[in-house]
PDB file of N, CA and C in Angstrom:
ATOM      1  N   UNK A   1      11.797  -8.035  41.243  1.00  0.00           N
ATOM      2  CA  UNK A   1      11.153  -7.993  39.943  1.00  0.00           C
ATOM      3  C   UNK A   1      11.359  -9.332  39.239  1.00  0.00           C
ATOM      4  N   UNK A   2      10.631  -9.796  38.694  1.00  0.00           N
ATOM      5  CA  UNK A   2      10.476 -10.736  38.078  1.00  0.00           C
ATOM      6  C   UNK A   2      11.069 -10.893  36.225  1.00  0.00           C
ATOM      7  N   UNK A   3      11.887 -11.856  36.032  1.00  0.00           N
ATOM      8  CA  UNK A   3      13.046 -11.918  34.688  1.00  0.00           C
ATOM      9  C   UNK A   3      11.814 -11.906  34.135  1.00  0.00           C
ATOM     10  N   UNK A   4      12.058 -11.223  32.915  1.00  0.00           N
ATOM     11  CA  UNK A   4      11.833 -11.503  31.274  1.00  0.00           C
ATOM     12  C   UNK A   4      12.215 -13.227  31.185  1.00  0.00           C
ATOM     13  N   UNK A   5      11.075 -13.814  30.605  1.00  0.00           N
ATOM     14  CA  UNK A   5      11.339 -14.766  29.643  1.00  0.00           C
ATOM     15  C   UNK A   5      11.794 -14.691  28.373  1.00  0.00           C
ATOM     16  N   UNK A   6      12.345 -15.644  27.715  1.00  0.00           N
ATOM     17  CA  UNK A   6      12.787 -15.720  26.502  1.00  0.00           C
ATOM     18  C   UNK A   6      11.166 -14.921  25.084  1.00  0.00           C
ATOM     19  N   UNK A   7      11.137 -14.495  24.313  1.00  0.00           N
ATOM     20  CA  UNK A   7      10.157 -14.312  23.597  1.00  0.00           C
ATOM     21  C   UNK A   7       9.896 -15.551  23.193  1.00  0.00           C
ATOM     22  N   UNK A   8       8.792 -16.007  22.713  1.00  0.00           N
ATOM     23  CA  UNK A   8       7.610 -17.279  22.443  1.00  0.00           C
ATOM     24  C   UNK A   8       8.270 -17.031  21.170  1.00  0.00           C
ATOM     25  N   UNK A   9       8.109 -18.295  19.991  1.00  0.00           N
ATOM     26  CA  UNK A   9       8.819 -18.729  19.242  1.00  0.00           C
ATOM     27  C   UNK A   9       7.385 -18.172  17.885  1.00  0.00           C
ATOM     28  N   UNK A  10       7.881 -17.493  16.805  1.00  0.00           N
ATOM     29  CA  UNK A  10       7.559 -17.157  15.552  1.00  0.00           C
ATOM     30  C   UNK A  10       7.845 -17.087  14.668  1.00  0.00           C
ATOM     31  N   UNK A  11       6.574 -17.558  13.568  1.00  0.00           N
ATOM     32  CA  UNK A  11       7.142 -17.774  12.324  1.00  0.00           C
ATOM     33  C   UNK A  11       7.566 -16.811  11.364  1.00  0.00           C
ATOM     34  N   UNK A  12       7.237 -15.665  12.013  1.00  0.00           N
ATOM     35  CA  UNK A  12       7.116 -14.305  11.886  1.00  0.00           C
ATOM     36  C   UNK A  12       8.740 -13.598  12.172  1.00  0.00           C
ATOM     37  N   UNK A  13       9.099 -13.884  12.767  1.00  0.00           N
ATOM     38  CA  UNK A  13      10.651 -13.314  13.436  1.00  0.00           C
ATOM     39  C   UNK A  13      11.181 -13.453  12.242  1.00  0.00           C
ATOM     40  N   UNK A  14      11.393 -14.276  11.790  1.00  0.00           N
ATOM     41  CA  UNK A  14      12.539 -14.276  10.760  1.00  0.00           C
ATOM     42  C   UNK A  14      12.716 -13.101   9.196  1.00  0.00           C
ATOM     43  N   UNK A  15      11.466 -12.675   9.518  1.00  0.00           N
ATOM     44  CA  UNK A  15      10.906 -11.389   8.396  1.00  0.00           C
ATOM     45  C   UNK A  15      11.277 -10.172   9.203  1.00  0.00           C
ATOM     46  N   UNK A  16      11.604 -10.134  10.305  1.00  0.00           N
ATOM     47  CA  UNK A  16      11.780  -8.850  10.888  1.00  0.00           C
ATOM     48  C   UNK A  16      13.355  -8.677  10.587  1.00  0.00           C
ATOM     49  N   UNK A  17      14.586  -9.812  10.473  1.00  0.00           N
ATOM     50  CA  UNK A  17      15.432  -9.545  10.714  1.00  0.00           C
ATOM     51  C   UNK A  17      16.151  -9.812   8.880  1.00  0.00           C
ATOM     52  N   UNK A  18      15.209 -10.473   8.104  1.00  0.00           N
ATOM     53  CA  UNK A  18      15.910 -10.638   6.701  1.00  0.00           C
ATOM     54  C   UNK A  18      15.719  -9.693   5.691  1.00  0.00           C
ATOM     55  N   UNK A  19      17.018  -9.811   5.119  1.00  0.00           N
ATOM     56  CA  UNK A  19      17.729  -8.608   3.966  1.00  0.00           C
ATOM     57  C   UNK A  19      17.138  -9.098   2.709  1.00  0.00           C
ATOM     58  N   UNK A  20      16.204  -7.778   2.403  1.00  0.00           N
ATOM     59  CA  UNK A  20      15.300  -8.003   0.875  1.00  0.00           C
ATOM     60  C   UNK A  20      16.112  -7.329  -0.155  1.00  0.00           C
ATOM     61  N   UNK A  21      16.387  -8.077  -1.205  1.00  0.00           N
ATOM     62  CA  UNK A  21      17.047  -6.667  -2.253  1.00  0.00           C
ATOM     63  C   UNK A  21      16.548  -5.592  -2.684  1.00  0.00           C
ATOM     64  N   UNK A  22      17.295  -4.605  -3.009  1.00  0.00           N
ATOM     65  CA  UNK A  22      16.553  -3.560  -2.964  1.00  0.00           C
ATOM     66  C   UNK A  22      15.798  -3.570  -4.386  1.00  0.00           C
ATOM     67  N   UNK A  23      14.717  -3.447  -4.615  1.00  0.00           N
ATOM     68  CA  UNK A  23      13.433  -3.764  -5.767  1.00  0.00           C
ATOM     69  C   UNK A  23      13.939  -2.626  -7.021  1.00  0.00           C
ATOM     70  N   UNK A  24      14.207  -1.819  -6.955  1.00  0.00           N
ATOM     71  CA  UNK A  24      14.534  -0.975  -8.082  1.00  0.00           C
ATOM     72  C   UNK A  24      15.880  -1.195  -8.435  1.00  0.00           C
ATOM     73  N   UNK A  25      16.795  -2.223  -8.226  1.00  0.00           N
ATOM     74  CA  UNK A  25      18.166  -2.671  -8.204  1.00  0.00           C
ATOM     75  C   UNK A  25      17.738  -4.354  -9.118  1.00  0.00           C
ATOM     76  N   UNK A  26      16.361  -4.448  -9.406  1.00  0.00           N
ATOM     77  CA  UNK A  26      16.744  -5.671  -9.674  1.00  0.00           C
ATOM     78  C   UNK A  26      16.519  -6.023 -11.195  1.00  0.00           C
ATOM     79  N   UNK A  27      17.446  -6.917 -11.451  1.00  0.00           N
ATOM     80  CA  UNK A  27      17.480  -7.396 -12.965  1.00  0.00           C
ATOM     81  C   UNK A  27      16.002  -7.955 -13.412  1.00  0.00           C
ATOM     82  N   UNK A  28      15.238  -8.695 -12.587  1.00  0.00           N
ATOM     83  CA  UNK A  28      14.562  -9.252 -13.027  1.00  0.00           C
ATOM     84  C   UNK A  28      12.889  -8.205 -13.040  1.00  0.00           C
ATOM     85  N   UNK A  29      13.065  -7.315 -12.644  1.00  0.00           N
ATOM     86  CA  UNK A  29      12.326  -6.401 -12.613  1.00  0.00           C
ATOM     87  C   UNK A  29      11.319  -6.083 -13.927  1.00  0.00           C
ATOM     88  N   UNK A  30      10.230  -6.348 -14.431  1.00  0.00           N
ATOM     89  CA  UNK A  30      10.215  -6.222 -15.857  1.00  0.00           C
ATOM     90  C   UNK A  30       8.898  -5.238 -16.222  1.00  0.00           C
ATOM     91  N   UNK A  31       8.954  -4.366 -15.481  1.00  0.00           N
ATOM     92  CA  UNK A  31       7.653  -2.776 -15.245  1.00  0.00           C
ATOM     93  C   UNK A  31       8.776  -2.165 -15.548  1.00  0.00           C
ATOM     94  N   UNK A  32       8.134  -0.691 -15.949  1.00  0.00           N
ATOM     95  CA  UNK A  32       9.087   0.547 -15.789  1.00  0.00           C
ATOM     96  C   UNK A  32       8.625   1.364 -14.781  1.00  0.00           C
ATOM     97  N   UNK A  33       9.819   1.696 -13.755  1.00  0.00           N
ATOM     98  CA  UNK A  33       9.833   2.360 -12.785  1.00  0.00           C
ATOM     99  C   UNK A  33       9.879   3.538 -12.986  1.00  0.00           C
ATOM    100  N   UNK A  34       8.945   4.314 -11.974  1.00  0.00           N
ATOM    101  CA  UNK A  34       8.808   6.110 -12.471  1.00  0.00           C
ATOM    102  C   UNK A  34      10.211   6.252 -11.511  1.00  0.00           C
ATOM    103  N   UNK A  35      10.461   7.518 -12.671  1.00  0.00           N
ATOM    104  CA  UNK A  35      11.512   8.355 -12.090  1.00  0.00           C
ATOM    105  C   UNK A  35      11.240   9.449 -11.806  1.00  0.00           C
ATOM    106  N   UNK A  36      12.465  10.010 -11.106  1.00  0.00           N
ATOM    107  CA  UNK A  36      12.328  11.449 -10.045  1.00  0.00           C
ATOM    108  C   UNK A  36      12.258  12.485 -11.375  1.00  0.00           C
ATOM    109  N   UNK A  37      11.353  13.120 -11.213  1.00  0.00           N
ATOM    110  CA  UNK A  37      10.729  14.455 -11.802  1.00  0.00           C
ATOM    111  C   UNK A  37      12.096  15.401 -11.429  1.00  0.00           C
ATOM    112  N   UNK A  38      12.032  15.567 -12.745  1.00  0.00           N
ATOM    113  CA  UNK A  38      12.653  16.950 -13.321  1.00  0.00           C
ATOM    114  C   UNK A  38      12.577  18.148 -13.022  1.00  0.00           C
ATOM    115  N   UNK A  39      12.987  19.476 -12.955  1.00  0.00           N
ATOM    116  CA  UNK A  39      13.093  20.060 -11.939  1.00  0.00           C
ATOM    117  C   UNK A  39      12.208  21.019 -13.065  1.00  0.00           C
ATOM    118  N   UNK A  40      10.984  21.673 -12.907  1.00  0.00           N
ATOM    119  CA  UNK A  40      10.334  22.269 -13.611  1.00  0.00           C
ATOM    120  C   UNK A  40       9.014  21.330 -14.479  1.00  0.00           C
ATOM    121  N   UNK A  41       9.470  19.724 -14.227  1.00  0.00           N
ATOM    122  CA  UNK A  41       8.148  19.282 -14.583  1.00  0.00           C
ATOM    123  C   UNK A  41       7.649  18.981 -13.905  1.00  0.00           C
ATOM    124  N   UNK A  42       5.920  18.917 -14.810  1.00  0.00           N
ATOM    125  CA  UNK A  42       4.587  18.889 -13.948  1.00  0.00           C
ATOM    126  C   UNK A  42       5.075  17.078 -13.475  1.00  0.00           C
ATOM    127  N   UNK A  43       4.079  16.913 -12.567  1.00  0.00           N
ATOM    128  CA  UNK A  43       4.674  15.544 -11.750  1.00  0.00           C
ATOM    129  C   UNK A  43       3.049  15.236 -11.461  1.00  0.00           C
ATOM    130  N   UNK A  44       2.480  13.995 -12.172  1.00  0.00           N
ATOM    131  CA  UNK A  44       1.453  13.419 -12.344  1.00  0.00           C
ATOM    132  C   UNK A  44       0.855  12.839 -10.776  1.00  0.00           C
ATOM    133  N   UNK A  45       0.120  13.015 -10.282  1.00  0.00           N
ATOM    134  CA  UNK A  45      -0.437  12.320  -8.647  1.00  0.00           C
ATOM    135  C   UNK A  45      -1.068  11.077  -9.458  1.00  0.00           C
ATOM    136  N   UNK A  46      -1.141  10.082  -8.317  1.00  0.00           N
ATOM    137  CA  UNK A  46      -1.580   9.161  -8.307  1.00  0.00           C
ATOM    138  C   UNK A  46      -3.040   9.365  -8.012  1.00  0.00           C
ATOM    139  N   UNK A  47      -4.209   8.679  -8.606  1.00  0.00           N
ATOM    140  CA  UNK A  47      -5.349   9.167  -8.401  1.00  0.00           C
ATOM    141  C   UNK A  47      -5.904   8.926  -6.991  1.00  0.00           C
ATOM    142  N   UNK A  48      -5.353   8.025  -6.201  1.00  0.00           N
ATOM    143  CA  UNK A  48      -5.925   8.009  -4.954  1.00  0.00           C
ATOM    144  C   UNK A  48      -4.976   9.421  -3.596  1.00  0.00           C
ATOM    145  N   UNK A  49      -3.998  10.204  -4.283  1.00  0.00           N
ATOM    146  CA  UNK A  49      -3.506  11.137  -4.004  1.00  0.00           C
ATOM    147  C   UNK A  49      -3.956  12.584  -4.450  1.00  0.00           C
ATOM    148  N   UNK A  50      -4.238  12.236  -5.511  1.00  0.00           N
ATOM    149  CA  UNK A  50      -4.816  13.271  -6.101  1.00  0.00           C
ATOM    150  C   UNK A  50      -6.127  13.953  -5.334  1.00  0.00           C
ATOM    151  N   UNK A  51      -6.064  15.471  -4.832  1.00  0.00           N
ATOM    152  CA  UNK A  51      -6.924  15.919  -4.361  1.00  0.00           C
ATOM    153  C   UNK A  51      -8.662  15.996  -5.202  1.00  0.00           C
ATOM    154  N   UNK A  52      -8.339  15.702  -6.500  1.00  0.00           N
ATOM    155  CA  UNK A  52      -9.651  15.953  -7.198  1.00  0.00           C
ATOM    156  C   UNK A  52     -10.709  14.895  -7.687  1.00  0.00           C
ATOM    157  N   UNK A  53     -10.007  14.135  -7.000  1.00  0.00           N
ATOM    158  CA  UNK A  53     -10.122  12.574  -6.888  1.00  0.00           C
ATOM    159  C   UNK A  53     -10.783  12.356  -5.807  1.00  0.00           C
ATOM    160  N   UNK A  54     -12.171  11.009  -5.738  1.00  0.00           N
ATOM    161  CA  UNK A  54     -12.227  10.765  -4.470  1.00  0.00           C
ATOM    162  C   UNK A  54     -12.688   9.099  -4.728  1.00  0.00           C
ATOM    163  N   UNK A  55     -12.539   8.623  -3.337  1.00  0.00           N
ATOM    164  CA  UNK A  55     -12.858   6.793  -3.382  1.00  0.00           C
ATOM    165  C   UNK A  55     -14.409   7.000  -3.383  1.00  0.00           C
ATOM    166  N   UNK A  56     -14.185   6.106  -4.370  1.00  0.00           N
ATOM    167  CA  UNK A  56     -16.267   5.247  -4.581  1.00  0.00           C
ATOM    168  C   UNK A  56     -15.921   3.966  -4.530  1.00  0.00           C
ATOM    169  N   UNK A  57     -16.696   3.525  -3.644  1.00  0.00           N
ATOM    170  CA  UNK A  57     -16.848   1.510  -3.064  1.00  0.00           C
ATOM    171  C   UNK A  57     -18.435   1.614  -3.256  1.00  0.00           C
ATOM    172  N   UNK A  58     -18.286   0.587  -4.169  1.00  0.00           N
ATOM    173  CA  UNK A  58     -19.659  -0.184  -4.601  1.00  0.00           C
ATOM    174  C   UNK A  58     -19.560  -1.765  -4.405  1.00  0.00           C
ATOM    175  N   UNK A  59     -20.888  -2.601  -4.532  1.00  0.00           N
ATOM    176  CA  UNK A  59     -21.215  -3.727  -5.013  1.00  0.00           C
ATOM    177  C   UNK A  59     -21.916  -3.595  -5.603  1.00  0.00           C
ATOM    178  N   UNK A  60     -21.284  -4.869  -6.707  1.00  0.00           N
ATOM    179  CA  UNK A  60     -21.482  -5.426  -7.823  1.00  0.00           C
ATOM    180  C   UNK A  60     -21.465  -7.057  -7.731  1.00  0.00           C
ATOM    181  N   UNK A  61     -21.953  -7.909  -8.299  1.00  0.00           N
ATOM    182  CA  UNK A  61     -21.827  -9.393  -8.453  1.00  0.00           C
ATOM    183  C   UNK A  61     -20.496  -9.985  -8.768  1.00  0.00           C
ATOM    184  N   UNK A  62     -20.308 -10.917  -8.142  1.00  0.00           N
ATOM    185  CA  UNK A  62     -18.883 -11.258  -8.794  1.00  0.00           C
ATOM    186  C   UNK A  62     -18.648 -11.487 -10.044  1.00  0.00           C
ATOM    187  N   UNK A  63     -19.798 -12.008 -10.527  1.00  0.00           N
ATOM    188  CA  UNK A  63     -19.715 -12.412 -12.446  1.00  0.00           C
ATOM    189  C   UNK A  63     -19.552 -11.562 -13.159  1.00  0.00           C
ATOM    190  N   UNK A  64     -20.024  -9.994 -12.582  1.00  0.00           N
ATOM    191  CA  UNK A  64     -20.010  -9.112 -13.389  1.00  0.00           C
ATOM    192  C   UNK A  64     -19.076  -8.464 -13.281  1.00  0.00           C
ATOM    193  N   UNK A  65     -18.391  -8.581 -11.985  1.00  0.00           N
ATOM    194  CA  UNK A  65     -17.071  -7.174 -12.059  1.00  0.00           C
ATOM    195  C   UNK A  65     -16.052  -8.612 -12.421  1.00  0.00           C
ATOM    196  N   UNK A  66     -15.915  -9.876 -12.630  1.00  0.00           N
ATOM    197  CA  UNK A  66     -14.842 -10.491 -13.325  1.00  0.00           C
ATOM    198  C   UNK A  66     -15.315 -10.248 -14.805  1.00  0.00           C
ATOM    199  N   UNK A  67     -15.905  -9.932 -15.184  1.00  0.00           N
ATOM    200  CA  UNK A  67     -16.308  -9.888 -16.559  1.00  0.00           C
ATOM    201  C   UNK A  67     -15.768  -8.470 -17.432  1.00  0.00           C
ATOM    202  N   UNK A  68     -16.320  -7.273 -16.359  1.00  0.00           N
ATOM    203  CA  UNK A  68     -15.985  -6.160 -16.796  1.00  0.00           C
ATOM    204  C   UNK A  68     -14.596  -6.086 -16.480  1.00  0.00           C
ATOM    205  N   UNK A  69     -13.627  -6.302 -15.586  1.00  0.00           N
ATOM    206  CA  UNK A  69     -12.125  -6.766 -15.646  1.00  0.00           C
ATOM    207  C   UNK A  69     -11.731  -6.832 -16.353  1.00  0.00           C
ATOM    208  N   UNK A  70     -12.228  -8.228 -17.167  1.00  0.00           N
ATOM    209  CA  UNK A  70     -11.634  -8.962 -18.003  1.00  0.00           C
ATOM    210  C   UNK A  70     -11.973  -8.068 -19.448  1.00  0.00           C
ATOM    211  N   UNK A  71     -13.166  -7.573 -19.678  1.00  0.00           N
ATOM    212  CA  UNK A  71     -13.254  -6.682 -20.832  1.00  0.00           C
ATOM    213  C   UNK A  71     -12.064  -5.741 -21.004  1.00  0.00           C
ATOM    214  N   UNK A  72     -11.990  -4.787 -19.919  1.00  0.00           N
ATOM    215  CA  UNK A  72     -11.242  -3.455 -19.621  1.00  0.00           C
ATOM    216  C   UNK A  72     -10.258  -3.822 -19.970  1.00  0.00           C
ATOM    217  N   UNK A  73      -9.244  -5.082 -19.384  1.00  0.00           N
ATOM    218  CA  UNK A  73      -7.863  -5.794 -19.662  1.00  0.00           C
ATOM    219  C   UNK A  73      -7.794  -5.762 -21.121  1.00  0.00           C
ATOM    220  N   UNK A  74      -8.781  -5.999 -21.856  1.00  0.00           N
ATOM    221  CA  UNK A  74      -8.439  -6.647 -23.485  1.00  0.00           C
ATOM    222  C   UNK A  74      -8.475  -5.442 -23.840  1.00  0.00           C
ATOM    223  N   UNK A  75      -9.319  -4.578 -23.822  1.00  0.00           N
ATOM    224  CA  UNK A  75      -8.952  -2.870 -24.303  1.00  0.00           C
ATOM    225  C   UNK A  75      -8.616  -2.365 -23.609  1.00  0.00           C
ATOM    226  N   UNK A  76      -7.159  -2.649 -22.793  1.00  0.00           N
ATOM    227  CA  UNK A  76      -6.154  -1.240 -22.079  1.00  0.00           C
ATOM    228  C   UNK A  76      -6.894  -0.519 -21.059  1.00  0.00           C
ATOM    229  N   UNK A  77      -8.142  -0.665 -20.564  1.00  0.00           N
ATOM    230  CA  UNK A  77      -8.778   0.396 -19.926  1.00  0.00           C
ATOM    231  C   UNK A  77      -8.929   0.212 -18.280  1.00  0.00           C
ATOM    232  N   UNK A  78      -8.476   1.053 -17.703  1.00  0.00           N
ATOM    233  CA  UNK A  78      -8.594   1.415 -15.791  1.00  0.00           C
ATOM    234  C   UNK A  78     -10.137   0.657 -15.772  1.00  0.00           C
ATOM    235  N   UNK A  79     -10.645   0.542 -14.551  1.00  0.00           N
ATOM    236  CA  UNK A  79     -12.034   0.288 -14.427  1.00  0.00           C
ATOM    237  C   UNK A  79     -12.323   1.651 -13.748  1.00  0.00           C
ATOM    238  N   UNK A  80     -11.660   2.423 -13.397  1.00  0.00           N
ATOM    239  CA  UNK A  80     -11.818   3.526 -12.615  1.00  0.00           C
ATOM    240  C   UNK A  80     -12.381   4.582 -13.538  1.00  0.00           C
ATOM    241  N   UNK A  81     -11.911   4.018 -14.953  1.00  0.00           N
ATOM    242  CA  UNK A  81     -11.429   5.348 -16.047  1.00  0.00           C
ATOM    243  C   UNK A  81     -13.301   4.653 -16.920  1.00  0.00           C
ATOM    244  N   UNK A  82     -13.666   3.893 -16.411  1.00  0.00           N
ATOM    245  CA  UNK A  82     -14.590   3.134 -17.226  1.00  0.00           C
ATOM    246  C   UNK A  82     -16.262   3.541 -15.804  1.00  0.00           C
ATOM    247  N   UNK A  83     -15.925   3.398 -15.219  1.00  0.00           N
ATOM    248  CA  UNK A  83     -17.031   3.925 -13.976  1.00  0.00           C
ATOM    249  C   UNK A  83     -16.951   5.204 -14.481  1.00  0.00           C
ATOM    250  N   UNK A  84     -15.648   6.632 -14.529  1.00  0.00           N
ATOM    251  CA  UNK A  84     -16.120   7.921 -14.384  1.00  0.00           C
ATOM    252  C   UNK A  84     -16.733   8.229 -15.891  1.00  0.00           C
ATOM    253  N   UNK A  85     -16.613   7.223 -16.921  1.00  0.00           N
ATOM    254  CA  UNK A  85     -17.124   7.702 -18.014  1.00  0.00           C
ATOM    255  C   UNK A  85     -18.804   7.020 -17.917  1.00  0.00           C
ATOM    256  N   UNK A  86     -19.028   5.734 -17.447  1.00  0.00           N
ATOM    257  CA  UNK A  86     -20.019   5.507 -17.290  1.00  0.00           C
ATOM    258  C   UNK A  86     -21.333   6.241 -16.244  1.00  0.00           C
ATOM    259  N   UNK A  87     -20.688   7.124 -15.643  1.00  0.00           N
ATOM    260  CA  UNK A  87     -21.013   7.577 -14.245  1.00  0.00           C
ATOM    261  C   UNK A  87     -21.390   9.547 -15.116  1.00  0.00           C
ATOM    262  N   UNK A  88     -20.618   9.948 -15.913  1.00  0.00           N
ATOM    263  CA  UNK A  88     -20.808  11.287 -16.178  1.00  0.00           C
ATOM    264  C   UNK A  88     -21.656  11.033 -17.630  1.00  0.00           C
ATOM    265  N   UNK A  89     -21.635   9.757 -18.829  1.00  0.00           N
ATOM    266  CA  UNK A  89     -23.039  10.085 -19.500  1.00  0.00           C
ATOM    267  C   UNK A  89     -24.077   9.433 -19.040  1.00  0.00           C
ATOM    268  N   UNK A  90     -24.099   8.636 -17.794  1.00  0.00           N
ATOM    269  CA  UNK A  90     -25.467   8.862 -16.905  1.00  0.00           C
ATOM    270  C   UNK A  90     -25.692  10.109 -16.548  1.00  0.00           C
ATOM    271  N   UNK A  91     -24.812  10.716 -15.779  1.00  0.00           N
ATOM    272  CA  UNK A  91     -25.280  12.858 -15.425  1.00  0.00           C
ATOM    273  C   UNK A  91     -25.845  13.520 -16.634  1.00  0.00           C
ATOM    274  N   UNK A  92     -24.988  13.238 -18.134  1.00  0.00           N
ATOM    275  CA  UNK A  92     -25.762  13.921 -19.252  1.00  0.00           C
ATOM    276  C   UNK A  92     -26.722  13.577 -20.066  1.00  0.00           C
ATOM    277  N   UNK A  93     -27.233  12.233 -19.209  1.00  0.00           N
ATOM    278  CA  UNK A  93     -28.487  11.755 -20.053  1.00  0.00           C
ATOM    279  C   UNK A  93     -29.932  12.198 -18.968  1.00  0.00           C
ATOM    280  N   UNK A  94     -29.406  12.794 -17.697  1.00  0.00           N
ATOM    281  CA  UNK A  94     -31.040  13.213 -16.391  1.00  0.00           C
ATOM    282  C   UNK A  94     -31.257  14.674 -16.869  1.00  0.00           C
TER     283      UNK A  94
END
């Protein structure tokens, strides 16, 4: 049988074997991290978890979805939360 060679050299190896801190341990951390649900509370899904939920992929122009971004950002708003409202008074205006 024929030896194993040495593995070919990557820049990549060195990510397999290095120690990341652990992210919810860190000082510089500056989000608030959800915590473990309480034993009797309701526990919010994430909308792409959420069964009542489903993915919509569209195109749009780039000018326009950096634009509407950038709107949504200045008033607090999801774009997700801005499609299902735009999307249901289109349904109540047919």
């Amino acid at each position: 049988m024929p030896k194993r060679s040495a593995q070919p050299y990557s820049p990549f190896s060195v990510l397999k074997t290095a120690k990341h801190p652990d992210v919810r341990s860190s000082k510089h951390l500056d989000i608030q991290l959800e915590q473990e649900p309480i034993a009797g509370q309701a526990v919010d899904l994430a909308k792409s978890r959420d069964p009542l939920y489903t993915k919509f992929t569209t195109y749009v122009p780039k000018q326009v979805h950096r634009a509407v971004k950038l709107k949504a950002l200045e008033k607090n708003r999801e774009l997700s939360d801005l499609v299902e409202q735009l999307l249901s008074d289109w349904l109540k205006a047919q």
